[in-house]
N, C-alpha and C. Protein backbone atom coordinates (compact mmCIF):
# COMPACT_ATOMS: atom_id res chain seq x y z
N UNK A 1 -48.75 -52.82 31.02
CA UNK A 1 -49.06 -52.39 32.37
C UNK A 1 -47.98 -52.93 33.31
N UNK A 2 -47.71 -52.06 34.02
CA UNK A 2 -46.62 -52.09 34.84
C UNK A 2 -46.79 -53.43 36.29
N UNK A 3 -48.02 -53.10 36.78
CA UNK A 3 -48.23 -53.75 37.89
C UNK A 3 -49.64 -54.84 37.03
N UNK A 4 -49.03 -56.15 36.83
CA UNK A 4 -49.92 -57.51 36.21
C UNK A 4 -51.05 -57.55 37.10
N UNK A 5 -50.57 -57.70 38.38
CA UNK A 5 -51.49 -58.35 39.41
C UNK A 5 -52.97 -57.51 39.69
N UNK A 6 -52.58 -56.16 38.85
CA UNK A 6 -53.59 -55.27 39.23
C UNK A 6 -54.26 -55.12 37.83
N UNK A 7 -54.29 -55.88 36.56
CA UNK A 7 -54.92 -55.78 35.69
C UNK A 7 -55.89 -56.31 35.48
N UNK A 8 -56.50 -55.84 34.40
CA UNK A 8 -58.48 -56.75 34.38
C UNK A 8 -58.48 -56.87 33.09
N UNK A 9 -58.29 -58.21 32.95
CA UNK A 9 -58.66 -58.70 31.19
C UNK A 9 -59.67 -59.13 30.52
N UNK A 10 -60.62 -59.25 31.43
CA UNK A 10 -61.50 -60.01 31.44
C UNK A 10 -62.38 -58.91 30.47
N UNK A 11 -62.84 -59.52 29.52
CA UNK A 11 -63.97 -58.48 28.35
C UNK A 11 -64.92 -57.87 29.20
N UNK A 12 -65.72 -58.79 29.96
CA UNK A 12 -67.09 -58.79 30.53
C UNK A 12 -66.79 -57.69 31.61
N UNK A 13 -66.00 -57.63 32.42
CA UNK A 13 -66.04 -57.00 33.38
C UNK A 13 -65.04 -56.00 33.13
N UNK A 14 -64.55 -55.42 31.44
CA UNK A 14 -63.82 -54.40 31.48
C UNK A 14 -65.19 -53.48 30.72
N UNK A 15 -65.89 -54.15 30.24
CA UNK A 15 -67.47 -53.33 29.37
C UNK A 15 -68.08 -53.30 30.99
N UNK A 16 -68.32 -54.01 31.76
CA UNK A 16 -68.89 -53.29 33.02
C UNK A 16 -68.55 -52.46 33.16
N UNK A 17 -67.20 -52.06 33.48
CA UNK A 17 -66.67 -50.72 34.11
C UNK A 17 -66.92 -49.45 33.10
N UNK A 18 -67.29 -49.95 31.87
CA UNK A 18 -67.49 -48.86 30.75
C UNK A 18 -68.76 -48.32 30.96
N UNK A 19 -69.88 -49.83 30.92
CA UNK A 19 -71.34 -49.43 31.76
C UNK A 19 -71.59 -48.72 33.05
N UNK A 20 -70.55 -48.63 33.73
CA UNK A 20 -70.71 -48.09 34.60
C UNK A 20 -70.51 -46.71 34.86
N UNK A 21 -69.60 -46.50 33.65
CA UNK A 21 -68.87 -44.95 34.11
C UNK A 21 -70.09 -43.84 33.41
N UNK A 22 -69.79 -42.63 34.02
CA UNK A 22 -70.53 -41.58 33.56
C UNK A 22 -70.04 -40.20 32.27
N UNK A 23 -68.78 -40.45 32.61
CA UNK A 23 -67.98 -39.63 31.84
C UNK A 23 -66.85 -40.49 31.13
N UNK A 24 -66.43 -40.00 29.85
CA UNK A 24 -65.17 -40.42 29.31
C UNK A 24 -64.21 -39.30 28.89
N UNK A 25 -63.12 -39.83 29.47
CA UNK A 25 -61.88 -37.81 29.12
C UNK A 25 -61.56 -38.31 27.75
N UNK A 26 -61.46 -37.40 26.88
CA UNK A 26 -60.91 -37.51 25.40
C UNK A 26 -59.60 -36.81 25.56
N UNK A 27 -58.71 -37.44 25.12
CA UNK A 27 -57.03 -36.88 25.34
C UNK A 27 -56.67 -36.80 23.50
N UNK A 28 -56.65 -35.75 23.06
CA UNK A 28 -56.02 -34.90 21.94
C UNK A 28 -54.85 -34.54 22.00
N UNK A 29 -54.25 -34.28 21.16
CA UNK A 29 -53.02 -33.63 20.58
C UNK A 29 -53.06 -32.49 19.57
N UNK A 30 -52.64 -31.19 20.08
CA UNK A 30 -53.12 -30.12 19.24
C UNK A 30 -51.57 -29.28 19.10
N UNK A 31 -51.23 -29.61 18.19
CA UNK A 31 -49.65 -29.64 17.31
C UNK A 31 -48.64 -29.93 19.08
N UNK A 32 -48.80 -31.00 19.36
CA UNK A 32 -47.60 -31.51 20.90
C UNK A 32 -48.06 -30.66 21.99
N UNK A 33 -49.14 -29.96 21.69
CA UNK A 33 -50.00 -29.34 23.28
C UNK A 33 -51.41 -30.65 23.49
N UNK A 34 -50.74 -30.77 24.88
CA UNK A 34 -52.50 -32.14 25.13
C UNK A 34 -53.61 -31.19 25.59
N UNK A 35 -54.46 -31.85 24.92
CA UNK A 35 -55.99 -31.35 25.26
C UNK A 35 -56.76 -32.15 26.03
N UNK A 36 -57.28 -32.27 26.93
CA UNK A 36 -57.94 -33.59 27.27
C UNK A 36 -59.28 -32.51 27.86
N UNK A 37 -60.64 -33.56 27.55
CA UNK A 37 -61.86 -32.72 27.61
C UNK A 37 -62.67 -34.08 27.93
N UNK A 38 -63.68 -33.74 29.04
CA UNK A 38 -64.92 -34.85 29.59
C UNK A 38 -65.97 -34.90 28.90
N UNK A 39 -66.44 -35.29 28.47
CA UNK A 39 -67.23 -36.05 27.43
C UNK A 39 -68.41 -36.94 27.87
N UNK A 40 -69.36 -36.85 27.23
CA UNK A 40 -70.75 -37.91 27.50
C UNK A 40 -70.16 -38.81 26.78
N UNK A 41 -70.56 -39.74 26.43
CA UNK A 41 -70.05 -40.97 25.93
C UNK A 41 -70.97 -42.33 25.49
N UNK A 42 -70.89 -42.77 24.24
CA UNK A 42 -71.43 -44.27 24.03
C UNK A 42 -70.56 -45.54 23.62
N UNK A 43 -70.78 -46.58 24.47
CA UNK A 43 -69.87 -47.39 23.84
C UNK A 43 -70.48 -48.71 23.03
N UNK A 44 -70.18 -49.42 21.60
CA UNK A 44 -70.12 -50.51 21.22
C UNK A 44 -69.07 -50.82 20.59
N UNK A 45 -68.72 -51.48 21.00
CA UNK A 45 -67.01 -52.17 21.01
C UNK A 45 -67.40 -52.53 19.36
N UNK A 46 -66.21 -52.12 18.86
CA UNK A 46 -65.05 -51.66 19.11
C UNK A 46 -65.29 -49.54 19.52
N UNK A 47 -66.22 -49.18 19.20
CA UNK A 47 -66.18 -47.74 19.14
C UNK A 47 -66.86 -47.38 20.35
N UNK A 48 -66.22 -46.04 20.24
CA UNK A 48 -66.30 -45.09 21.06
C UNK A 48 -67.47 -44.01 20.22
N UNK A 49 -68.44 -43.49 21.25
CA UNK A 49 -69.03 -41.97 20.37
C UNK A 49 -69.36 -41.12 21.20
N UNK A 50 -69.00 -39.70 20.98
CA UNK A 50 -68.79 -38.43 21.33
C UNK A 50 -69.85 -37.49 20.43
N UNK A 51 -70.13 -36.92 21.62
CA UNK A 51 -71.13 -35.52 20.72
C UNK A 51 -70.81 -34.31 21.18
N UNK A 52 -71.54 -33.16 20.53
CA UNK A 52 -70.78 -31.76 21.11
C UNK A 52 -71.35 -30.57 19.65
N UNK A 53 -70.87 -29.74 19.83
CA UNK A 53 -70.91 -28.57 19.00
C UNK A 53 -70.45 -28.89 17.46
N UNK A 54 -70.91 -28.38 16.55
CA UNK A 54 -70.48 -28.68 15.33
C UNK A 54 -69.28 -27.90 15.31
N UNK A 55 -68.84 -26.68 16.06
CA UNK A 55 -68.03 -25.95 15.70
C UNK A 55 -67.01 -26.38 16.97
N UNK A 56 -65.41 -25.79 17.33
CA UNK A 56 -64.95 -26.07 18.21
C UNK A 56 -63.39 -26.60 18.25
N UNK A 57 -62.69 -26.26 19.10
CA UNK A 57 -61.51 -26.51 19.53
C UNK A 57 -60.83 -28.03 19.31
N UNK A 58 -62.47 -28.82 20.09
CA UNK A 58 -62.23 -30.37 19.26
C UNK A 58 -62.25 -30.79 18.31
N UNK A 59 -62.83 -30.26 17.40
CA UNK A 59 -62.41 -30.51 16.26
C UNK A 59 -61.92 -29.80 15.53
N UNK A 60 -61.27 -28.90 15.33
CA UNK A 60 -60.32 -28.71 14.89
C UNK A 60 -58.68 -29.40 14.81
N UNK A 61 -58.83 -29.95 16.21
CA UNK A 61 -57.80 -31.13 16.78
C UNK A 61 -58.32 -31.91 15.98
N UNK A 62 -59.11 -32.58 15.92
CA UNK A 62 -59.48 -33.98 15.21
C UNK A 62 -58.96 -33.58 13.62
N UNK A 63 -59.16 -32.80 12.97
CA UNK A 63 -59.47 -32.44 11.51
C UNK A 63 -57.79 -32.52 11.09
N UNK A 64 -56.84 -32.12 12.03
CA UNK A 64 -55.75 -32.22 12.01
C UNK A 64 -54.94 -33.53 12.39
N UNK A 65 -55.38 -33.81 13.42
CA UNK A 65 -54.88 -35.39 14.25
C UNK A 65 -55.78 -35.70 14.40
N UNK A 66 -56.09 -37.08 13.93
CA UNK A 66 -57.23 -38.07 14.13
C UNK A 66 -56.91 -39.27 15.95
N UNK A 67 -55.62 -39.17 16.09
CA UNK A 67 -55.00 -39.94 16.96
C UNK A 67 -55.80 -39.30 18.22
N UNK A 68 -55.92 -40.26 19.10
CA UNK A 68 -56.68 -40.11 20.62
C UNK A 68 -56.43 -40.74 21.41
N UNK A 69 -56.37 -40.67 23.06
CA UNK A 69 -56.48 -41.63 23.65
C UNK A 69 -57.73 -41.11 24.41
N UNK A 70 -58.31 -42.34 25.63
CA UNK A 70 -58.73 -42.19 26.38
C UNK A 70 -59.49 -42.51 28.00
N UNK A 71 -59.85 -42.05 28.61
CA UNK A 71 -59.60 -42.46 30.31
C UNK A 71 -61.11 -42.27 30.86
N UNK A 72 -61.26 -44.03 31.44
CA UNK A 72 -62.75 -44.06 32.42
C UNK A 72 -61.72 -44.17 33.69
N UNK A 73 -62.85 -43.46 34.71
CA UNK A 73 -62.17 -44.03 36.03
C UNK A 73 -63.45 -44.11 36.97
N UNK A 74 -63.58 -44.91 38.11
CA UNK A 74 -64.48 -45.22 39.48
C UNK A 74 -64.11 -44.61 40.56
N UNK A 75 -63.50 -44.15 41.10
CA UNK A 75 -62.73 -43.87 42.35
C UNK A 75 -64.03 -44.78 43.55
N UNK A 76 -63.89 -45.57 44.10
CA UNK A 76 -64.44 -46.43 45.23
C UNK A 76 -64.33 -45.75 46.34
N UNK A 77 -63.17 -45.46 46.93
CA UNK A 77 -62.78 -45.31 48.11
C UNK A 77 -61.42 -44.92 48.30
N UNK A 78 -61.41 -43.70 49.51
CA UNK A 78 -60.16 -42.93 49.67
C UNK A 78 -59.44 -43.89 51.27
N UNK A 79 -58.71 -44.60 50.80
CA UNK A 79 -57.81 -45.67 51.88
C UNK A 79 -56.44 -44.76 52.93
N UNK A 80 -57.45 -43.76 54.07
CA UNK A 80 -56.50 -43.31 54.56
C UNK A 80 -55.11 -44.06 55.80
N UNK A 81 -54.39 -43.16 56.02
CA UNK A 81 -53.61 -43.84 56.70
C UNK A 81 -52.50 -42.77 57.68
N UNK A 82 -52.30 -42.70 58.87
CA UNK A 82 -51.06 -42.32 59.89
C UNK A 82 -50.38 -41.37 58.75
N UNK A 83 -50.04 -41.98 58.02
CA UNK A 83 -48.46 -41.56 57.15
C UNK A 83 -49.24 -41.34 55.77
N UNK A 84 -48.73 -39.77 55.53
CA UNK A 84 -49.40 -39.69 54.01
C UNK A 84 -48.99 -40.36 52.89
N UNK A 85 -48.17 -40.56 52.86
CA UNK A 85 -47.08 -41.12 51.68
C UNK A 85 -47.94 -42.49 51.42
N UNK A 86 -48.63 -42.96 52.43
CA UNK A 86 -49.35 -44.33 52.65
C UNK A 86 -51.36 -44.58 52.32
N UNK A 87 -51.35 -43.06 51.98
CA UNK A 87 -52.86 -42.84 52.16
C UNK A 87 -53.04 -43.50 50.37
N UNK A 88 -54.64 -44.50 49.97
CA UNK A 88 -54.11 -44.65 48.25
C UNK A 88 -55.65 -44.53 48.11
N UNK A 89 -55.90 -45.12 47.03
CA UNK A 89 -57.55 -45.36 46.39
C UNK A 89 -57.92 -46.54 46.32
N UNK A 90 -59.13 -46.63 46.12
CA UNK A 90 -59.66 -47.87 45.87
C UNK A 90 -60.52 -47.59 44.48
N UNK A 91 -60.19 -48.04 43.82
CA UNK A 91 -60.59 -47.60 41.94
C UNK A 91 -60.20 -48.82 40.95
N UNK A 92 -61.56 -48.03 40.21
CA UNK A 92 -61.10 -49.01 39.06
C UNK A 92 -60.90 -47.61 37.85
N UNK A 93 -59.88 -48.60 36.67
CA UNK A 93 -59.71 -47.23 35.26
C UNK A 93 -59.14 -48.35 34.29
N UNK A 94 -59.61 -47.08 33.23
CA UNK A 94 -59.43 -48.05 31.76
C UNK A 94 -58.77 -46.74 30.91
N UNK A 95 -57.82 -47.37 30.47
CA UNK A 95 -57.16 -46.54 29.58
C UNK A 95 -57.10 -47.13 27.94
N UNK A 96 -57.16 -46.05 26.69
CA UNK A 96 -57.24 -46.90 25.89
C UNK A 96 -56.82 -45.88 24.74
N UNK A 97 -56.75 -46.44 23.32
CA UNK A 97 -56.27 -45.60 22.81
C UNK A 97 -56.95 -45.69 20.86
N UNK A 98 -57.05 -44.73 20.18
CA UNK A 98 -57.78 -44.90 18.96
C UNK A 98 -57.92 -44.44 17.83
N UNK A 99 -58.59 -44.01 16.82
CA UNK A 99 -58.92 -43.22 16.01
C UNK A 99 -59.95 -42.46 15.67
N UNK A 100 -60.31 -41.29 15.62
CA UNK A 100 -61.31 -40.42 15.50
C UNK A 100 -61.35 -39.90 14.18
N UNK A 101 -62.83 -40.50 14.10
CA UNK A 101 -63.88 -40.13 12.71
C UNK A 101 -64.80 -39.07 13.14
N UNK A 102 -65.39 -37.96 12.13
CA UNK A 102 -65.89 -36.70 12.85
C UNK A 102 -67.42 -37.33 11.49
N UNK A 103 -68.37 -38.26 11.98
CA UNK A 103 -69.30 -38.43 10.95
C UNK A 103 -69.94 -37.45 10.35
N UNK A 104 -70.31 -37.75 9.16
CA UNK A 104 -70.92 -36.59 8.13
C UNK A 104 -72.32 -37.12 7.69
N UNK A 105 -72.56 -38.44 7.61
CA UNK A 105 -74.09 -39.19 6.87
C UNK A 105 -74.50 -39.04 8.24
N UNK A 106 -75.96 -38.63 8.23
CA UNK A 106 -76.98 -38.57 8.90
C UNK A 106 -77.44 -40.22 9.77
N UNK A 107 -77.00 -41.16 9.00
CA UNK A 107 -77.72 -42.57 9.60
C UNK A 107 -76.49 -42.98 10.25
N UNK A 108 -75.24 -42.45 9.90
CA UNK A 108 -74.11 -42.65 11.25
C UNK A 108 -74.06 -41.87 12.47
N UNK A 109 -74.87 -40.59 12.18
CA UNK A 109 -74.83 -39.90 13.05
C UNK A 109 -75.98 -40.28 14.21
N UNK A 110 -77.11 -40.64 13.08
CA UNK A 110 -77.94 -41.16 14.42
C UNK A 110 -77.59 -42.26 15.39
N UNK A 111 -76.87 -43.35 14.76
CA UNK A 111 -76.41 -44.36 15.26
C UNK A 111 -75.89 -44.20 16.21
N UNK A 112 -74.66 -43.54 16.73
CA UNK A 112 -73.89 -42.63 17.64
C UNK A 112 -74.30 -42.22 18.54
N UNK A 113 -75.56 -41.05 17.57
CA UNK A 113 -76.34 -40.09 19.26
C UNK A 113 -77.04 -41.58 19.90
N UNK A 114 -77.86 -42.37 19.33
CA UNK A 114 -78.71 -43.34 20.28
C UNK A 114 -77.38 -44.50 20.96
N UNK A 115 -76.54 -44.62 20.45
CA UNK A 115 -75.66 -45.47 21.10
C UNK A 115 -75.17 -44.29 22.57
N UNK A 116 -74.61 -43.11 22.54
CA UNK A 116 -74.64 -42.38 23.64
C UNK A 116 -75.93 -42.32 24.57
N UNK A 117 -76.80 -42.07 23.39
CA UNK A 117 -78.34 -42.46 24.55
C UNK A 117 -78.48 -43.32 25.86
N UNK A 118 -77.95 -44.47 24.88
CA UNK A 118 -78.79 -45.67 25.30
C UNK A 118 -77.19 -45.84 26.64
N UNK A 119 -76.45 -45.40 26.88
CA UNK A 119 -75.36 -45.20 27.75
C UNK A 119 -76.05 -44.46 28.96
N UNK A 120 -77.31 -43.45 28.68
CA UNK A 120 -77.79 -42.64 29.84
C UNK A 120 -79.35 -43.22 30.37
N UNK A 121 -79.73 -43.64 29.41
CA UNK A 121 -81.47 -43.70 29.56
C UNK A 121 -81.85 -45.01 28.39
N UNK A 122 -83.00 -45.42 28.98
CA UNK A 122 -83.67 -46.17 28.63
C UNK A 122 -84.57 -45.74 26.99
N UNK A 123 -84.76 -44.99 26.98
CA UNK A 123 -85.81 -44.37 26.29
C UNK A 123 -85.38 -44.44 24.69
N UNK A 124 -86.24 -44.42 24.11
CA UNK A 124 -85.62 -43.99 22.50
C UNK A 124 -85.90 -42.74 22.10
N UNK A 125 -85.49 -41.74 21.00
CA UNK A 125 -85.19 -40.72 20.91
C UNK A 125 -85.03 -40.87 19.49
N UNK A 126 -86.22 -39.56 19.16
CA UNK A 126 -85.93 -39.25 17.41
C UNK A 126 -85.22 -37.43 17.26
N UNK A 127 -84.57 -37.90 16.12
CA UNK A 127 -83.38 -36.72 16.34
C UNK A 127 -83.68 -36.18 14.60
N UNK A 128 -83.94 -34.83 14.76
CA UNK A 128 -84.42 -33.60 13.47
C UNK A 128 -83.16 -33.49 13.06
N UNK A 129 -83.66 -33.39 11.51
CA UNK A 129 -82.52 -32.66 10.62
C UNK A 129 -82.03 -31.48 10.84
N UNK A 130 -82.77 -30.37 11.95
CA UNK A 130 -81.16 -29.38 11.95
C UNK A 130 -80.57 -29.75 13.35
N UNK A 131 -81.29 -30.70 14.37
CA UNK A 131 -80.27 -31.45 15.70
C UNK A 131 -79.09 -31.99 14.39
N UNK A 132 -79.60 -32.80 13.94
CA UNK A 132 -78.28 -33.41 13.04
C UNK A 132 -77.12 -32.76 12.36
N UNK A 133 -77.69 -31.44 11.93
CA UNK A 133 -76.77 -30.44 11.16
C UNK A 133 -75.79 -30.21 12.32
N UNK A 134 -76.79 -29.49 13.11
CA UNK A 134 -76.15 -28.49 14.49
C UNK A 134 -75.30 -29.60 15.65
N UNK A 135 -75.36 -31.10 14.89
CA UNK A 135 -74.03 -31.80 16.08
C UNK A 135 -73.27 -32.80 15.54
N UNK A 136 -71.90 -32.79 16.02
CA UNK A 136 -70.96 -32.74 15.69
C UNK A 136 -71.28 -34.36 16.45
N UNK A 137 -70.89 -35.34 15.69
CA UNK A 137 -70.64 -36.82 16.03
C UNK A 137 -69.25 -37.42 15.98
N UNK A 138 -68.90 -37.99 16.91
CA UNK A 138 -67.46 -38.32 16.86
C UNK A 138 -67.50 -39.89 16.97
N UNK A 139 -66.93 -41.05 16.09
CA UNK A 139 -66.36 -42.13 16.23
C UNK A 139 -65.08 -42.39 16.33
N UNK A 140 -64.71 -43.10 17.49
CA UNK A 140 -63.72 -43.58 18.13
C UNK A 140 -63.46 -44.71 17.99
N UNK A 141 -63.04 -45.78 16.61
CA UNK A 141 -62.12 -46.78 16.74
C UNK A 141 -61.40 -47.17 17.56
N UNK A 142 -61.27 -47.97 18.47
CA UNK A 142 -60.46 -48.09 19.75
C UNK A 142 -59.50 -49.46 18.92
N UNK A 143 -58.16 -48.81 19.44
CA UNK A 143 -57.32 -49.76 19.24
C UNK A 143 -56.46 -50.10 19.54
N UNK A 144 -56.55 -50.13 21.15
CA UNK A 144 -56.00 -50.53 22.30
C UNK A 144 -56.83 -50.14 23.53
N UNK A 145 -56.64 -51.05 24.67
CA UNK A 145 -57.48 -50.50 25.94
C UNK A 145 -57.21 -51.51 27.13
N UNK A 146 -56.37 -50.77 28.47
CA UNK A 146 -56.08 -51.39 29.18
C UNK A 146 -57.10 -50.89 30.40
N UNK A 147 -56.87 -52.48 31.17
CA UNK A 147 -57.80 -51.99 32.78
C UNK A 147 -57.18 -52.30 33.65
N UNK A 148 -57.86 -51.62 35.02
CA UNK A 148 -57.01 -51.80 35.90
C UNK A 148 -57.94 -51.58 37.30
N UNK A 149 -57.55 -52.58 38.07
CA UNK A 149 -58.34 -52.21 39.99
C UNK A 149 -57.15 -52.05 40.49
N UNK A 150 -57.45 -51.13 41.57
CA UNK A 150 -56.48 -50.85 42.81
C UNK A 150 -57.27 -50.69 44.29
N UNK A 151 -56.44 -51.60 44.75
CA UNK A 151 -57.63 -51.31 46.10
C UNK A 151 -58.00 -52.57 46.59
């Protein structure tokens, strides 16, 4: 990271900002064309999990390139100013980067959907054998991940 003073190393308060966010962008590579797509999201460190269609554009990317990165952000506050060049944000973002597994066993898959769950709601949730057929579970090995405040 370019600018130190504006980084966040801290574990605790870089999984806050993860708890906090609502969306995660998934950034693909589909033969040197980027794909990047918003995503529900669960996190337990080290992984990332993604759900979606069994069929699809994303995976097809995945099935080919397993490589990923990907981007939380907060936006706080828009810091205007006289002079545009001067107007900035007040935000926090985490950038990070990984490997994508497209699960196939049923008890990884549940693991995943309730780890995304438990990212939205309180509640527990039992999930049928053709929900399981009909969705596509994604693990995200993270193996790298930077943070950052501005503002």
């Amino acid at each position: 990271m370019r600018r130190k003073e504006k980084q966040i190393t801290d574990q605790d308060q870089i999984e806050g900002i993860i708890k906090q966010a609502k969306v995660c962008r998934l950034g693909l590579s589909d033969n040197g064309q980027p794909y990047v797509v918003p995503l529900h999201f669960g996190y337990d460190s080290p992984f990332l999990y993604f759900h979606g269609s069994d069929k699809g554009r994303k995976l097809d990317i995945l099935a080919a390139n397993d490589r990923v990165c990907f981007e939380f952000d907060d936006l706080e506050k828009i810091k205007k100013h006289a002079s545009a060049c001067n107007w900035g944000a007040f935000y926090t973002s985490i950038i990070g980067e990984g490997t994508a597994r497209i699960l196939v066993d049923p008890e990884e898959k549940i693991n995943g959907l309730n780890c995304i769950m438990a990212q939205y709601s309180s509640r527990t949730f039992e999930f049928g054998t053709q929900d399981l057929a009909e969705t596509a579970v994604i693990e995200v090995k993270i193996s790298s991940m930077t943070a950052k405040r501005s503002g």
